[in-house]
Protein backbone atom coordinates (compact mmCIF):
# COMPACT_ATOMS: atom_id res chain seq x y z
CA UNK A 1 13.31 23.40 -1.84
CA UNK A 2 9.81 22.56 -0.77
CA UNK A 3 8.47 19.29 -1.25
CA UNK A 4 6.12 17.73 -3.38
CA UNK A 5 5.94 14.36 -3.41
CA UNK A 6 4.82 12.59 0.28
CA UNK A 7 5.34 8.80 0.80
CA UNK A 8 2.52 8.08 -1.64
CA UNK A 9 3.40 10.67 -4.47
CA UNK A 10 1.40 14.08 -4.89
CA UNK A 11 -2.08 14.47 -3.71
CA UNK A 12 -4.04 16.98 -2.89
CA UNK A 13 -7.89 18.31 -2.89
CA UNK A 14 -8.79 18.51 -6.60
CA UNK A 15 -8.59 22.11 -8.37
CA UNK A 16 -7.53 23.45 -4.84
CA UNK A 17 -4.06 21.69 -3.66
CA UNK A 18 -4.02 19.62 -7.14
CA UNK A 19 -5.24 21.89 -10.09
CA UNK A 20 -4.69 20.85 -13.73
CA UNK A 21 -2.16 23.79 -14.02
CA UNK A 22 0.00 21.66 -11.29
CA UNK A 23 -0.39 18.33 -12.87
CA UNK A 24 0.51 19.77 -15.97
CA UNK A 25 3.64 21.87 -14.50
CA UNK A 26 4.57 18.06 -13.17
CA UNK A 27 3.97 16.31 -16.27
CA UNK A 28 6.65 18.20 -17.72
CA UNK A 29 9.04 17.68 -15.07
CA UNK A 30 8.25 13.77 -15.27
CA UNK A 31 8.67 13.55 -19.32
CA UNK A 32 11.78 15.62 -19.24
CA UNK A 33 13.29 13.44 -16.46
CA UNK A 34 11.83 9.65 -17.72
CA UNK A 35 11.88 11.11 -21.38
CA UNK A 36 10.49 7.50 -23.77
CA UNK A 37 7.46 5.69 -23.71
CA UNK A 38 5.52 6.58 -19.94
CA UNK A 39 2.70 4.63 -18.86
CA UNK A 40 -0.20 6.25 -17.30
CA UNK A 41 -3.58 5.19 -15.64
CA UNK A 42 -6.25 5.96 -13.37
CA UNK A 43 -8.27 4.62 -10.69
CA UNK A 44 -12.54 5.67 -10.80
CA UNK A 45 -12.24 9.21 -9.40
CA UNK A 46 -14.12 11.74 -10.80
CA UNK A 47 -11.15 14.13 -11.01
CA UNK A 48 -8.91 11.27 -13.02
CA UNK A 49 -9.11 12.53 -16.36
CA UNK A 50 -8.69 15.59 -15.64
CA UNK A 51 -5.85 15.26 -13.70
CA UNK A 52 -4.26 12.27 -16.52
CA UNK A 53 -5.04 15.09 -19.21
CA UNK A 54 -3.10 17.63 -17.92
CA UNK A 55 -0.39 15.23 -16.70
CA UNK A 56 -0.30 13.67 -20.09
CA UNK A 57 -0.14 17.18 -21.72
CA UNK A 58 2.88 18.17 -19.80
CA UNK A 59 4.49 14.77 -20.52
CA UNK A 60 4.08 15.18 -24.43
CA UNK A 61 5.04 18.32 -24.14
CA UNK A 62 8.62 17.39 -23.06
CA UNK A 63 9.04 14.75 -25.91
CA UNK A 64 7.23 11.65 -24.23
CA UNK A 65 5.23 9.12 -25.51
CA UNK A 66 2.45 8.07 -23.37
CA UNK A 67 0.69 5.03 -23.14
CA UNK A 68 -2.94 5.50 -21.33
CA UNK A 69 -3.77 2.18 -20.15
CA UNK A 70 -7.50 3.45 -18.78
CA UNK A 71 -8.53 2.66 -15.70
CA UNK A 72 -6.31 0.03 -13.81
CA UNK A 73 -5.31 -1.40 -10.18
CA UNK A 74 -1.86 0.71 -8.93
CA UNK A 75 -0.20 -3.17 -9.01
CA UNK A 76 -1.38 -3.67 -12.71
CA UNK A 77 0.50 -0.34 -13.81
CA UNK A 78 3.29 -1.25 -12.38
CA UNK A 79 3.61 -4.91 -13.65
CA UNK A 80 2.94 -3.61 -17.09
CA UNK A 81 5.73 -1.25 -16.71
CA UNK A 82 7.64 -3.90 -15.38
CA UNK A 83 7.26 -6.10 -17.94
CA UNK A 84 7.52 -3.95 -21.17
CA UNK A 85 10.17 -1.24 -22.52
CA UNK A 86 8.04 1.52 -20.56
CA UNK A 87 10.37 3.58 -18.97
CA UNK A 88 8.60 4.25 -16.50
CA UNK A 89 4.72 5.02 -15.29
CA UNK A 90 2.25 7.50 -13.63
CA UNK A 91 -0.71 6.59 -11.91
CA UNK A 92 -3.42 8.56 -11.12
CA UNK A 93 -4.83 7.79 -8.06
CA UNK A 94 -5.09 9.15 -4.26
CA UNK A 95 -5.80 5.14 -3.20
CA UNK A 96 -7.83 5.70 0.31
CA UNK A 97 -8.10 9.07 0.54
CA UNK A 98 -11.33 10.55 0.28
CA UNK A 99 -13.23 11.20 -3.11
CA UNK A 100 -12.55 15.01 -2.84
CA UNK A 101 -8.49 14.01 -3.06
CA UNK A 102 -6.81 12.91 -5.96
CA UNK A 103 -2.79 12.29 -6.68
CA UNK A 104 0.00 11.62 -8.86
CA UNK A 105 2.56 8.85 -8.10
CA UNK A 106 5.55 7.88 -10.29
CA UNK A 107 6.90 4.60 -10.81
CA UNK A 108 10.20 3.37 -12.20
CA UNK A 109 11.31 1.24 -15.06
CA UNK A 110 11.12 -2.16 -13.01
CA UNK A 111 7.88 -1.37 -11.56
CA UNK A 112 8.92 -0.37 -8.26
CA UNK A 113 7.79 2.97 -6.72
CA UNK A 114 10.44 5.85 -7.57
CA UNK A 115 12.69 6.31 -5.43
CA UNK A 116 13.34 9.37 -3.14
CA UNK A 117 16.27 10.62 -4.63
CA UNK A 118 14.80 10.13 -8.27
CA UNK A 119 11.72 12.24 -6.84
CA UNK A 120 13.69 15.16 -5.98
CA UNK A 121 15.11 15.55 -9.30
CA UNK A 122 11.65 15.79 -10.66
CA UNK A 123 11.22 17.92 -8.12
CA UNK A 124 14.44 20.31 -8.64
CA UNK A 125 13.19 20.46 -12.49
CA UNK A 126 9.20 21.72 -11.28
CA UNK A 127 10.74 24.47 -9.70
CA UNK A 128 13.56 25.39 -11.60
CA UNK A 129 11.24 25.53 -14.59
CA UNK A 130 14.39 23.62 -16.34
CA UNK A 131 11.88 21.86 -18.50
CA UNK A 132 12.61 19.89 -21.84
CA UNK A 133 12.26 21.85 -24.82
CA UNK A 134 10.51 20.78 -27.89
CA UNK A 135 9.74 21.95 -31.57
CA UNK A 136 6.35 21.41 -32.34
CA UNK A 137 7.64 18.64 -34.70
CA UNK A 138 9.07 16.82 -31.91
CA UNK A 139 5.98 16.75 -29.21
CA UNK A 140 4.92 13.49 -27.77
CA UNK A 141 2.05 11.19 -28.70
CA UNK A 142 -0.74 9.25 -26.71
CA UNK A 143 -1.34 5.94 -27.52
CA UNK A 144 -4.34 3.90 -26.57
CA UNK A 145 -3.34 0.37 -25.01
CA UNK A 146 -5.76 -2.38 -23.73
CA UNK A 147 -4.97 -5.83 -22.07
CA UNK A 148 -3.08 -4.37 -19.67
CA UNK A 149 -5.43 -6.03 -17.28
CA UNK A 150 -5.81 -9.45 -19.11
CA UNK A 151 -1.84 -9.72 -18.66
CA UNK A 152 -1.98 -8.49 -15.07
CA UNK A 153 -4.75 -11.09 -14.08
CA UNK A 154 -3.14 -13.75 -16.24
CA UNK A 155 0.28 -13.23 -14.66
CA UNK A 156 -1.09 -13.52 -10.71
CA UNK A 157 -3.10 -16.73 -11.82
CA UNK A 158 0.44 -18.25 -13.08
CA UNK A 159 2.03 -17.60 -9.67
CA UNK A 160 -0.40 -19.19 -7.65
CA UNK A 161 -1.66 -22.88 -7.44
CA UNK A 162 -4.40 -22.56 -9.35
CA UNK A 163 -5.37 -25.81 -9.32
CA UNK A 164 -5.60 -26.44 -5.56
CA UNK A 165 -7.86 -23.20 -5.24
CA UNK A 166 -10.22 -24.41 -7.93
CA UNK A 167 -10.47 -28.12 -6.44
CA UNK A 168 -11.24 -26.05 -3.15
CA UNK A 169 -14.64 -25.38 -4.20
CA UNK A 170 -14.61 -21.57 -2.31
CA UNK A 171 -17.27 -19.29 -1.72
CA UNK A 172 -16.09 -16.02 -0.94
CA UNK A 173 -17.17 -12.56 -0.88
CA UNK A 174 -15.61 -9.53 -2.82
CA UNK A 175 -15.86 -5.73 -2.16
CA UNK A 176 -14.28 -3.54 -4.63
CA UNK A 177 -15.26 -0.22 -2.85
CA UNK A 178 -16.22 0.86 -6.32
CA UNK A 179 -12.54 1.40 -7.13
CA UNK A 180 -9.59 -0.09 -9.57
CA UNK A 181 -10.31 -3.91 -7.67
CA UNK A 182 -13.28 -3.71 -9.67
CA UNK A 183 -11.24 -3.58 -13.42
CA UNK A 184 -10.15 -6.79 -12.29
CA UNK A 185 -10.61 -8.57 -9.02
CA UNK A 186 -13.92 -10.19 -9.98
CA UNK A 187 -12.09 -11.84 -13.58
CA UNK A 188 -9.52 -13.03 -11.33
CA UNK A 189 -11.62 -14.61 -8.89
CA UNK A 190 -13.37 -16.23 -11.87
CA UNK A 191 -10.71 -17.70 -13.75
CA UNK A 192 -8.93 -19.56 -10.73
CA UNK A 193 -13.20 -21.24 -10.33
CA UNK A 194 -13.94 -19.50 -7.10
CA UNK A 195 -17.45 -18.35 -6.45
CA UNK A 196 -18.33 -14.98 -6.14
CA UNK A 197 -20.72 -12.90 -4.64
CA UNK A 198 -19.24 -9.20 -5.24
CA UNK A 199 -20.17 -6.02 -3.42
CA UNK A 200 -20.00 -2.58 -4.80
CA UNK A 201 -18.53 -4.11 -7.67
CA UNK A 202 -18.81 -1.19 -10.13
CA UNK A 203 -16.49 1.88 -10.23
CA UNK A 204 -17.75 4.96 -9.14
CA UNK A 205 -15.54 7.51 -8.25
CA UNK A 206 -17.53 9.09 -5.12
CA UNK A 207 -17.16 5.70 -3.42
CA UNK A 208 -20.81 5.45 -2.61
CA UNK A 209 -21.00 1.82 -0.89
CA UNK A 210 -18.73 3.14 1.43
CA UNK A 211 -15.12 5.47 2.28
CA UNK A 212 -12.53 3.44 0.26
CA UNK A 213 -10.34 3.06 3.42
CA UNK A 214 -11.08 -0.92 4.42
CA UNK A 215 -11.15 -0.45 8.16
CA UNK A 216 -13.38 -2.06 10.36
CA UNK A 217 -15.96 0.26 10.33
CA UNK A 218 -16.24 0.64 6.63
CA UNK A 219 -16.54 -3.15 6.04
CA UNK A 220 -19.80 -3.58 7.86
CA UNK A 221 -21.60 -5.13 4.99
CA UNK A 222 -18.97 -7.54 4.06
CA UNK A 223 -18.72 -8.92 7.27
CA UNK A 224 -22.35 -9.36 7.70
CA UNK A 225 -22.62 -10.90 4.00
CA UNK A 226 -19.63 -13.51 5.05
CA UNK A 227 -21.58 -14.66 8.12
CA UNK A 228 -25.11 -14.95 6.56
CA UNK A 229 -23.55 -17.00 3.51
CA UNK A 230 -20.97 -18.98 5.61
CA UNK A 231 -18.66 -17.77 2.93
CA UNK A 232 -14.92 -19.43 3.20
CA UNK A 233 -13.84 -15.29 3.59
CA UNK A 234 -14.07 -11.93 2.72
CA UNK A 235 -12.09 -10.13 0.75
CA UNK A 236 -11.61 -6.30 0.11
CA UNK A 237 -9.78 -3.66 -1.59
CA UNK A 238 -8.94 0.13 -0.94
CA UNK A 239 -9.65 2.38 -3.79
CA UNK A 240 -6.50 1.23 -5.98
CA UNK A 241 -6.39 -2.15 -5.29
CA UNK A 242 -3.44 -2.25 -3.54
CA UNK A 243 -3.90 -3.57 -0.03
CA UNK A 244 -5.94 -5.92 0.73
CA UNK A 245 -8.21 -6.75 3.84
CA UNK A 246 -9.85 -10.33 4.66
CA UNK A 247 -12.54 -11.43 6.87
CA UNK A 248 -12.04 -14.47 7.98
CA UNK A 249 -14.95 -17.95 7.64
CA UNK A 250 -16.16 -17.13 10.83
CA UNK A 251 -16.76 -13.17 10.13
CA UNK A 252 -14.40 -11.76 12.10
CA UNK A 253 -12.54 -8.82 10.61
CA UNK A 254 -8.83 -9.26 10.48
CA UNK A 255 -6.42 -6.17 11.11
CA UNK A 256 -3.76 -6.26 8.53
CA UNK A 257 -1.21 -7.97 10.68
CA UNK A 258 -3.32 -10.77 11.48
CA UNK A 259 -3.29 -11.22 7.18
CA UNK A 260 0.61 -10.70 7.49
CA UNK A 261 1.64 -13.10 10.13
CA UNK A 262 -0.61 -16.06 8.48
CA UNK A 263 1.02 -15.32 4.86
CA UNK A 264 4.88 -14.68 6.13
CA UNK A 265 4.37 -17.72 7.99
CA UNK A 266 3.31 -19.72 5.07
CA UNK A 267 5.87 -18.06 2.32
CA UNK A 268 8.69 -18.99 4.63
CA UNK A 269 7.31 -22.38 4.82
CA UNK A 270 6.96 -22.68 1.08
CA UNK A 271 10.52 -21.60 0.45
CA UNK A 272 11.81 -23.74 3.93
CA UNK A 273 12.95 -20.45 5.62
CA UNK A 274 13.89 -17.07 4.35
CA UNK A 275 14.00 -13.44 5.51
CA UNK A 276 10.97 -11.26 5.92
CA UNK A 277 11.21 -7.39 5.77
CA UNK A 278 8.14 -5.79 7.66
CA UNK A 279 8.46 -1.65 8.69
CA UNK A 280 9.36 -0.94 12.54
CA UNK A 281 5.47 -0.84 13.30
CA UNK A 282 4.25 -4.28 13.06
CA UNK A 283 2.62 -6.31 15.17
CA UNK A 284 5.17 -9.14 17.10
CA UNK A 285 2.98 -11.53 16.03
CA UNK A 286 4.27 -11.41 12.80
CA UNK A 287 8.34 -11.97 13.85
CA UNK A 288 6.63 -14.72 16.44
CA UNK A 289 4.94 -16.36 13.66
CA UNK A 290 8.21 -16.47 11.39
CA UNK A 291 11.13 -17.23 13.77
CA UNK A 292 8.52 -20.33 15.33
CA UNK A 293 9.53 -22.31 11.68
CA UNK A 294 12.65 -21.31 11.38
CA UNK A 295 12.40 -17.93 9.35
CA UNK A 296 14.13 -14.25 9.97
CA UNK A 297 13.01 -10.56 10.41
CA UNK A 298 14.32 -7.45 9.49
CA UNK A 299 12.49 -4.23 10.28
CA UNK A 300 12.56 -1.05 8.22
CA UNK A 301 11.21 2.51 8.16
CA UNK A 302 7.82 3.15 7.31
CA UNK A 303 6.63 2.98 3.85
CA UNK A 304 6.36 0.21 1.29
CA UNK A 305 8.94 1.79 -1.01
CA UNK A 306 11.32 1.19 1.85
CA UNK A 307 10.36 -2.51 2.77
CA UNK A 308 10.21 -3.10 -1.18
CA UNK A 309 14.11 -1.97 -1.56
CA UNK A 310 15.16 -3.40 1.47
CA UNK A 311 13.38 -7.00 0.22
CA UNK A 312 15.89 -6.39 -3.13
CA UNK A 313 18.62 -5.96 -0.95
CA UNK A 314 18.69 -8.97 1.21
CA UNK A 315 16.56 -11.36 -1.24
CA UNK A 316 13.86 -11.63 0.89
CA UNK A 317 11.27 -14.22 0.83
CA UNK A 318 8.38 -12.26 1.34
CA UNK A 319 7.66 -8.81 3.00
CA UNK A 320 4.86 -6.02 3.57
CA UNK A 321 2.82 -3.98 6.02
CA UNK A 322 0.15 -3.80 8.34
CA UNK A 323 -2.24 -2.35 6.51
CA UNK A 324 -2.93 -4.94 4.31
CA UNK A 325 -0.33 -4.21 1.38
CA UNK A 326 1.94 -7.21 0.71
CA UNK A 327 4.56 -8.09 -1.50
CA UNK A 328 5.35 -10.99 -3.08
CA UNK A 329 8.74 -10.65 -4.81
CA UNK A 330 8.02 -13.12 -7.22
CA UNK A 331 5.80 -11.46 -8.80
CA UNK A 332 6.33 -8.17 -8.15
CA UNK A 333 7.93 -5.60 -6.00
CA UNK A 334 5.02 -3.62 -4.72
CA UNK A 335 1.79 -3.63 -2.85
CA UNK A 336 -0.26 -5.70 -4.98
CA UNK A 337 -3.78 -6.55 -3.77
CA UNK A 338 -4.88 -8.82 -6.60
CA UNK A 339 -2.17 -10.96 -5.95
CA UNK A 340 -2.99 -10.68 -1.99
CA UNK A 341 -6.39 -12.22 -2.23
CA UNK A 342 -5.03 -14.78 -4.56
CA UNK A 343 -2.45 -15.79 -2.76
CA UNK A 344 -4.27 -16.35 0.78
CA UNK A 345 -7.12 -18.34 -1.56
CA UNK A 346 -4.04 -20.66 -2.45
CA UNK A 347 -2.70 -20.59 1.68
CA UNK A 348 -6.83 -21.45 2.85
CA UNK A 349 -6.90 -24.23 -0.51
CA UNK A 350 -3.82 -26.00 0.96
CA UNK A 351 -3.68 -25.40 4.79
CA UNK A 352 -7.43 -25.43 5.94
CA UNK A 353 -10.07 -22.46 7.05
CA UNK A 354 -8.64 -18.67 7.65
CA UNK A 355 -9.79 -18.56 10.83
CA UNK A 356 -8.03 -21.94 12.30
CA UNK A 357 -4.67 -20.00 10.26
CA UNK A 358 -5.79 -16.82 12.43
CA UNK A 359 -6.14 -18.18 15.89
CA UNK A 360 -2.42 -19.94 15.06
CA UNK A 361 -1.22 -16.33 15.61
CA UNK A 362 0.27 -14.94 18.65
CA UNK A 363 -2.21 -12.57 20.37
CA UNK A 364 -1.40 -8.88 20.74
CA UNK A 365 -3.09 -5.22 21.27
CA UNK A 366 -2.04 -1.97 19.67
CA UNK A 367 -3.31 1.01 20.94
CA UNK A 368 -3.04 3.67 18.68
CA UNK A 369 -2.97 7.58 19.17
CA UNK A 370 -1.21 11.16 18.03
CA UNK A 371 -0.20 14.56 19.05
CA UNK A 372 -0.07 17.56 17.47
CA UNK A 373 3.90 18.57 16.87
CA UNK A 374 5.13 21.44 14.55
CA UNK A 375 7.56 19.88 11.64
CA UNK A 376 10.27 21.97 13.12
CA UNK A 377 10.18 20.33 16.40
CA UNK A 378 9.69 16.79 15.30
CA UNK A 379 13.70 16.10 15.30
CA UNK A 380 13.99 17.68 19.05
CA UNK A 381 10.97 15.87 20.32
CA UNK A 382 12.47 12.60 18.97
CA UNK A 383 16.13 13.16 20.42
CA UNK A 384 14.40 14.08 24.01
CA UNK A 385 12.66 11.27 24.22
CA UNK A 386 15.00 8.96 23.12
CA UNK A 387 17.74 10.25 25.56
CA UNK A 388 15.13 10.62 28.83
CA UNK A 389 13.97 7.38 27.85
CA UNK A 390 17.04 5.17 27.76
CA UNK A 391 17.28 1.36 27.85
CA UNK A 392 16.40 -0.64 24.43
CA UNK A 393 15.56 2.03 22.49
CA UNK A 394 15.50 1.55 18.39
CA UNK A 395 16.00 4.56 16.20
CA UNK A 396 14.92 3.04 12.70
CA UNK A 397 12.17 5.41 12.33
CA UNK A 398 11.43 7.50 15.10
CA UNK A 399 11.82 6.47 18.87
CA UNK A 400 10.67 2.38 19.53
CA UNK A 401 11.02 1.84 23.06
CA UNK A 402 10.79 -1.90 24.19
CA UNK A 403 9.75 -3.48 27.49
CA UNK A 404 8.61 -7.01 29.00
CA UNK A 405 6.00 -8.04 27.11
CA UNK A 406 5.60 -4.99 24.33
CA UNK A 407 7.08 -1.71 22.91
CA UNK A 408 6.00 1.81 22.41
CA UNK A 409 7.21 3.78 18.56
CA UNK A 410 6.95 7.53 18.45
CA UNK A 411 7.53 8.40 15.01
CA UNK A 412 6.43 11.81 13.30
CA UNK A 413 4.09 11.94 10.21
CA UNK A 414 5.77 12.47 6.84
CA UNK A 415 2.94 14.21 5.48
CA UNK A 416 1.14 15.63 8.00
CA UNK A 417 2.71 18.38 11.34
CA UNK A 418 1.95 15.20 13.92
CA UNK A 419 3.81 12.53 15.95
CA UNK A 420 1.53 9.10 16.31
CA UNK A 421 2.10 6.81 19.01
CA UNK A 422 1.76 2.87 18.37
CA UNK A 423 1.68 0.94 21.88
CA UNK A 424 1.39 -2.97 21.66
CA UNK A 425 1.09 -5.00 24.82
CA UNK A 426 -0.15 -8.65 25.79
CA UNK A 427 -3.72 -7.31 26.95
CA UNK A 428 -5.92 -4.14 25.92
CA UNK A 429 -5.61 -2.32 29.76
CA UNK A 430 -1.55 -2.46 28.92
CA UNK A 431 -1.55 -1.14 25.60
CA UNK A 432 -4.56 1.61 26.36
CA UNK A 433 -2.49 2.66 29.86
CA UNK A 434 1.31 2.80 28.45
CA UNK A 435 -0.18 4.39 25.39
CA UNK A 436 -1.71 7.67 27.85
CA UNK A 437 1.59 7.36 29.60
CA UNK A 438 3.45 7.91 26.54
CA UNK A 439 1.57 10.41 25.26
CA UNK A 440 1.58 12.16 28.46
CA UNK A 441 5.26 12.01 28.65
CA UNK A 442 5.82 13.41 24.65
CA UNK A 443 3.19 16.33 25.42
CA UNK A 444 5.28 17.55 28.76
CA UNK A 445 8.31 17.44 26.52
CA UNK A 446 6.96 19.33 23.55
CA UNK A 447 6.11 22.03 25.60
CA UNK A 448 9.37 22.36 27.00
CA UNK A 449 10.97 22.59 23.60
């Protein structure tokens, strides 16, 4: 059966991978599997109600009622979900990608992403056409519902100490990258008395103050802002508000892991030691930063869906990724930027500047890099490596090879026919020369396969 949904749900260029006639063909394959009352919103693309029409349709047309929040965060979709008789949710949104791309991604009745298995039946009904049938007297409904975002800013505020943040007396600086972040980041901020100066603040869906992905590059303006103001940080969003990205008081940009280390550290403080689940490709400086006080690690496959489940399983303390999506199971389990920003507010309120928390962290370098590798020879590239490589080799998601002072992973794309190559040493020459070696080594083998 081919596939549909990737790790972040369907996307596609709009009206050439993703036309309406698709998103409709889905929508009927969600409401016939969910059936009930279906949540729905969009992030600030120009394609979103296009695509949330036809999705909508499709859903109605199966029996379902749907509830069209407007334009919301990922993370405040699925807390309303989560905390009403929804049975479930779809939100519009392609979150970093490009303003060309747009997607579809389901989540379940508790708010979580939907899981794999729950994805192929969807799937299994697209394709065998097996759709609900209704009499015209039967169709679904859409219903208009607002405060979705009052209740989604109103329930981070309550899990945070407000108090300490607004005694603070912060200065920080917020980039919404014209996406969801902007429905609600800048209220937040607000309400829990931080100052604000906000950049691209308003949602457009071309992204025009810059590509929605927060990487270094992208962030230019916020970092310059946060040094000419002497702001306390910086703090931005990718286009659904579900990752989050600081910049520390001094203006240095912090990769994700940086973010992840300082908050693990302090949410197994907070609850005096705990587990935290982080995916097979983080930085050691996160595991360094929890075992030094006393906390545990446990390291899953890629993909936040995975680390959320796993964080169920074992009653984690805390968990996320490197790229800036955390998860705070208190609150919620899923990526949820708003609650991000607010949280490390609360950790800079009670423990001092960012950047003192930052330089706390163990020091390492990732060099980063792919090949090109056919789907069908992913499996075979994997088991040669692993078996000429030998030694400490873990298999959790691809091929992670560890030696003194770092580790190599190998793991193939889900989405995409490539393998990508994560090598993280004490010092950049290491990382840049085991990374070519590796590299070198996976090429030879692929063309022996």
């Amino acid at each position: 059966m081919t596939r549909l949904f990737g790790t972040n749900g369907v996307r596609g260029v709009v009206n050439q991978g993703l036309t309406p006639e698709l998103a409709m063909r889905l929508g009927k394959a969600i409401g016939t599997f969910m059936g009930g009352e279906i949540a729905i919103a969009t992030d600030p693309r120009t394609s979103g109600d296009m695509i949330k029409s036809a999705v909508s349709a499709g859903m109605m047309s199966a029996g379902a009622t749907v509830l069209d929040l407007g334009m919301l965060p990922t993370p405040a979709l699925q807390f309303y979900v989560k905390s009403t008789d929804a049975v479930g949710g779809v939100m519009i949104t392609a979150s970093h990608n490009p303003p060309e791309f747009n997607g579809i991604k389901c989540v379940d009745g508790d708010g979580t992403e939907l899981h794999r298995i729950k994805e192929e039946a969807i799937e299994t009904i697209h394709f065998d056409a097996s759709f609900g049938e209704c009499t015209w007297d039967m169709v679904g409904s859409m219903q208009t519902v607002t405060g979705a975002d009052r209740m989604y800013v109103d329930a981070i505020i309550s899990g945070v100490d407000a108090e300490a943040i607004r005694a603070s007396g912060m200065t920080v600086v917020l980039d919404c990258a014209n996406g969801a972040g902007s429905v609600t980041s800048p209220a937040l901020l607000d309400k829990i008395g931080v100052r604000t100066i906000t950049l691209n603040g308003n949602p457009q869906g071309k992204f025009p103050g810059h590509p929605s992905e927060p990487t270094e590059d992208h962030l230019a303006d916020l970092v310059k802002m946060v040094r000419e103001l002497g702001a306390d940080m910086g703090i931005a969003h990718d286009g659904d508000a579900d990752r989050t990205i600081f910049v520390d008081d001094s203006g240095r940009y912090l990769y994700g892991d940086k973010s992840l280390a300082v908050m693990s550290r302090y949410m197994v403080r907070q609850n005096g030691g705990g587990l935290v689940v982080t995916p097979v490709s983080t930085s050691s400086c996160v595991e360094d930063a929890v075992k030094a006080i006393g906390g545990s690690i446990e390291y899953t496959r890629v993909g936040s869906p995975i680390v959320a489940r796993c964080m169920i399983e074992k009653d984690a303390v805390f968990g996320g990724e490197e790229n800036g999506g955390l998860i705070f199971p208190e609150h919620q389990y899923c990526r949820d930027g708003g609650m991000t920003a607010a949280k490390m507010l609360e950790v800079v309120a009670i423990e001092g500047p960012l950047s003192k928390l930052v330089d706390m962290v163990p020091e390492y370098h990732v060099d980063k890099r792919k090949i090109v590798c056919p789907d069908e020879l992913k499996g075979p590239l994997m088991d040669a490596m692993a078996k000429r490589l030998g030694g400490r080799v873990d298999r959790t998601d691809g091929v992670k090879v560890f030696r003194d002072g770092g580790w190599t992973l190998i793991r193939p794309s889900g989405t995409e026919p490539i393998f990508r190559i994560f090598t993280e040493a004490q010092d950049v020459n290491s990382a840049r020369e085991h990374g070519e070696r590796f590299q070198s080594m996976a090429e030879d083998m692929l063309s022996q396969l």
